[in-house]
Structure formats: C-alpha cells, structure tokens
Protein backbone atom coordinates (compact mmCIF):
# COMPACT_ATOMS: atom_id res chain seq x y z
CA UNK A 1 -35.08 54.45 31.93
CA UNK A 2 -35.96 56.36 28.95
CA UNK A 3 -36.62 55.07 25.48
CA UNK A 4 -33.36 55.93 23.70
CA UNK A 5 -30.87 54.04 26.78
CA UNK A 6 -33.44 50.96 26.47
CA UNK A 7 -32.51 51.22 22.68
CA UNK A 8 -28.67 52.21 23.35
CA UNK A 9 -28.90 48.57 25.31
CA UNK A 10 -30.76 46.56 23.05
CA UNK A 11 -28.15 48.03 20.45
CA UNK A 12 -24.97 46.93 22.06
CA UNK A 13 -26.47 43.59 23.17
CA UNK A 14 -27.20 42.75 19.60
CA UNK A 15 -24.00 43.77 18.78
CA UNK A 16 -22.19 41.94 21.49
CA UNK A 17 -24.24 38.54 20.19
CA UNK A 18 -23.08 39.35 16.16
CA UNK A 19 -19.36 39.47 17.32
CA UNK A 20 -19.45 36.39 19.23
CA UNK A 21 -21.22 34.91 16.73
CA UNK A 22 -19.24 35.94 14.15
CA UNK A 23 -16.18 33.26 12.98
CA UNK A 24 -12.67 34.98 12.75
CA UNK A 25 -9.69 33.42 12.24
CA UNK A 26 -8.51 34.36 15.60
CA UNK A 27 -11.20 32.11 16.76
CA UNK A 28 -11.08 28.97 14.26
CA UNK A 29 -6.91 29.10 15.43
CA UNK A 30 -7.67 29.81 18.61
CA UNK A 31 -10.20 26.72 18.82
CA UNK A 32 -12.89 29.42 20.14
CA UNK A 33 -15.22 27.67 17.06
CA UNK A 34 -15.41 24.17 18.62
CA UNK A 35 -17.10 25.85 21.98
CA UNK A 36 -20.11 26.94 19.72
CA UNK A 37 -23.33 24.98 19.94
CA UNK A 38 -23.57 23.48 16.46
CA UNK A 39 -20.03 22.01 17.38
CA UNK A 40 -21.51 20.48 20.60
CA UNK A 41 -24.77 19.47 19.36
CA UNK A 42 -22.42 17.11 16.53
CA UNK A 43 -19.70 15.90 18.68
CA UNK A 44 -20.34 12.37 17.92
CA UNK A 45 -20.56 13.23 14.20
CA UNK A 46 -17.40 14.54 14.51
CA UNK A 47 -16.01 12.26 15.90
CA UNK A 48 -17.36 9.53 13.78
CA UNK A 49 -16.00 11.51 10.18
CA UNK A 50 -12.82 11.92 12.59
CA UNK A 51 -12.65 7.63 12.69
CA UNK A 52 -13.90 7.28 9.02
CA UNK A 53 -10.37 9.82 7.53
CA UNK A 54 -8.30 7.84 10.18
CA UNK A 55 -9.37 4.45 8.75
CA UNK A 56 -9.39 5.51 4.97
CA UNK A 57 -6.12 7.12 5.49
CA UNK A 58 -4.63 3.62 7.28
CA UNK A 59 -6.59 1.56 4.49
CA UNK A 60 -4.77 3.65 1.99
CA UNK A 61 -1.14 3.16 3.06
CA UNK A 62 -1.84 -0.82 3.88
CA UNK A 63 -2.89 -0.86 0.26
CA UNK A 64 0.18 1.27 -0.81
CA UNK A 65 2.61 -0.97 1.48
CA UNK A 66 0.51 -4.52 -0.31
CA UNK A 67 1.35 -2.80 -3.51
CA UNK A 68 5.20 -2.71 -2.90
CA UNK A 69 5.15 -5.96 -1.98
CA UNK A 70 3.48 -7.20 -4.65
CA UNK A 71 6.19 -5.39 -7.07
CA UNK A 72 9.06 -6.90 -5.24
CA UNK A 73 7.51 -9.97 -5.44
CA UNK A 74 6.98 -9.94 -8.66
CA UNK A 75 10.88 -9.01 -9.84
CA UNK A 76 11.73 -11.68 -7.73
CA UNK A 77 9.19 -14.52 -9.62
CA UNK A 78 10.96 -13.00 -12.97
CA UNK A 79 14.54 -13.39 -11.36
CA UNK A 80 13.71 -17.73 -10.52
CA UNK A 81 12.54 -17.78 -13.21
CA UNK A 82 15.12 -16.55 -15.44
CA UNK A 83 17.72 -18.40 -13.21
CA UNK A 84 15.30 -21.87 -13.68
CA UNK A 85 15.58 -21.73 -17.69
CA UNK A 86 19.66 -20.87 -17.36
CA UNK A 87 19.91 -23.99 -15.12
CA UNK A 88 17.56 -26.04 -17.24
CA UNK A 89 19.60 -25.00 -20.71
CA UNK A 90 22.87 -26.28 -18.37
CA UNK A 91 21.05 -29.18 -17.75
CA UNK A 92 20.37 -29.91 -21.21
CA UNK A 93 23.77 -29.31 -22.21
CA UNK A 94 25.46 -31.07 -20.28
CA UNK A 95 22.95 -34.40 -20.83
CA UNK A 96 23.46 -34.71 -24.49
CA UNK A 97 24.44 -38.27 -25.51
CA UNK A 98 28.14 -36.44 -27.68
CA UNK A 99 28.78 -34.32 -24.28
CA UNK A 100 28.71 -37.66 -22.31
CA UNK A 101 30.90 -39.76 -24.62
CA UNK A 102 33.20 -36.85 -24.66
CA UNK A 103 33.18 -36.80 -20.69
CA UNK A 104 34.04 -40.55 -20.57
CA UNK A 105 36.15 -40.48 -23.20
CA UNK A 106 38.06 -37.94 -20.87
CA UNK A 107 37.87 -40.32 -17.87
CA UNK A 108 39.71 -43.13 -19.97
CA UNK A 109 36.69 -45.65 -19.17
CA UNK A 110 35.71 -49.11 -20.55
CA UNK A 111 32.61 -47.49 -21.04
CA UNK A 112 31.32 -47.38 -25.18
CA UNK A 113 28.07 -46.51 -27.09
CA UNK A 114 25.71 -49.58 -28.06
CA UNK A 115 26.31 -50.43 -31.96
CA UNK A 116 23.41 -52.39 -31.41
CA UNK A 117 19.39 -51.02 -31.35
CA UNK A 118 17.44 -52.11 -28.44
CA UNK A 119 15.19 -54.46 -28.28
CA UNK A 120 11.61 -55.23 -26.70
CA UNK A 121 11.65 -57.70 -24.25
CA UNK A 122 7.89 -59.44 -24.04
C-alpha cells in the first residue's frame, strides 16, 4: 500500500470515530447516548440520582398532601369552635335566674324564689 491510501484510511477511520462519537439529537432520542461508555461506566450513579428525584419528588407531594390536611383541619378546629361559643352563649341564656322564673312561671308551678339569704351551716 502506498503512503497516500494508508493516509486515505487513517482519514476515514478518524472520521468514522468523530461521528460516532459525536452526540446528535437523533441519538440522545434515539437512546444511542446511553450505549456510550461514560454511560456504562456510571450506571449505578445513575441509577442512584434516578432513586434520589423519585424519593424527593414522593417526599414532595406527601408534604403537599400533609399540607391539605392540615388546612382542612384547621377550618374545621375554627368551625367547633365557633359552634362551642354559640352553644355556650345558649347555655348561658337560657341558665339565667329571670329566664328560669319566667320558664316556671309558664309551667304554673308551686315553685318561687327564696326571699330569704342563705345561710352557713357549721
């Protein structure tokens, strides 16, 4: 072989190892990319980023889903509460010595308020 086919050779060799080297977007969608050694020398890197996103991304939407919660819970806690101090006003109300004379005044009963103060028994 003479000098210049050695060099025609070397040429097209070189070139044939620059375009598989070379990324394209044919081969990152084609999933040419992950066949290449620096993708096989890091598989279990790879894989261990790939199980670090999955469990931030599940830690995120547990938090998110905690977060509802909490709100509902929340409204809910105002709501009893709210509907505690309405029953506790009724309560009142309806307890004062005038509203139960008037109620057994109502009733016709032999029932009447002490004239008299009580006393300490010793």
């Amino acid at each position: 072989m003479s000098e210049v086919e050695e060099k025609q050779i070397n040429e097209k060799t070189e070139k044939a190892k620059r375009t598989k080297n070379r990324t394209s977007l044919k081969n990152i969608i084609g999933g040419d990319i992950l066949a290449t050694d620096f993708f096989r020398r890091q598989t279990k890197l790879l894989v261990l980023i790939m199980v670090l996103i999955l469990f931030y991304i599940h830690n995120r939407y547990a938090c998110q889903q905690q977060m509802i919660e909490i709100d509902k819970l929340k409204k809910e806690l105002i709501d009893i509460k709210y509907d505690a101090l309405t029953r506790s006003s009724e309560l009142m109300e309806k307890s004062r010595q005038s509203r139960i004379e008037e109620y057994i005044a109502t009733k016709e009963s032999d029932l009447q308020t002490s004239t008299n103060p009580p006393y300490l028994i010793k």
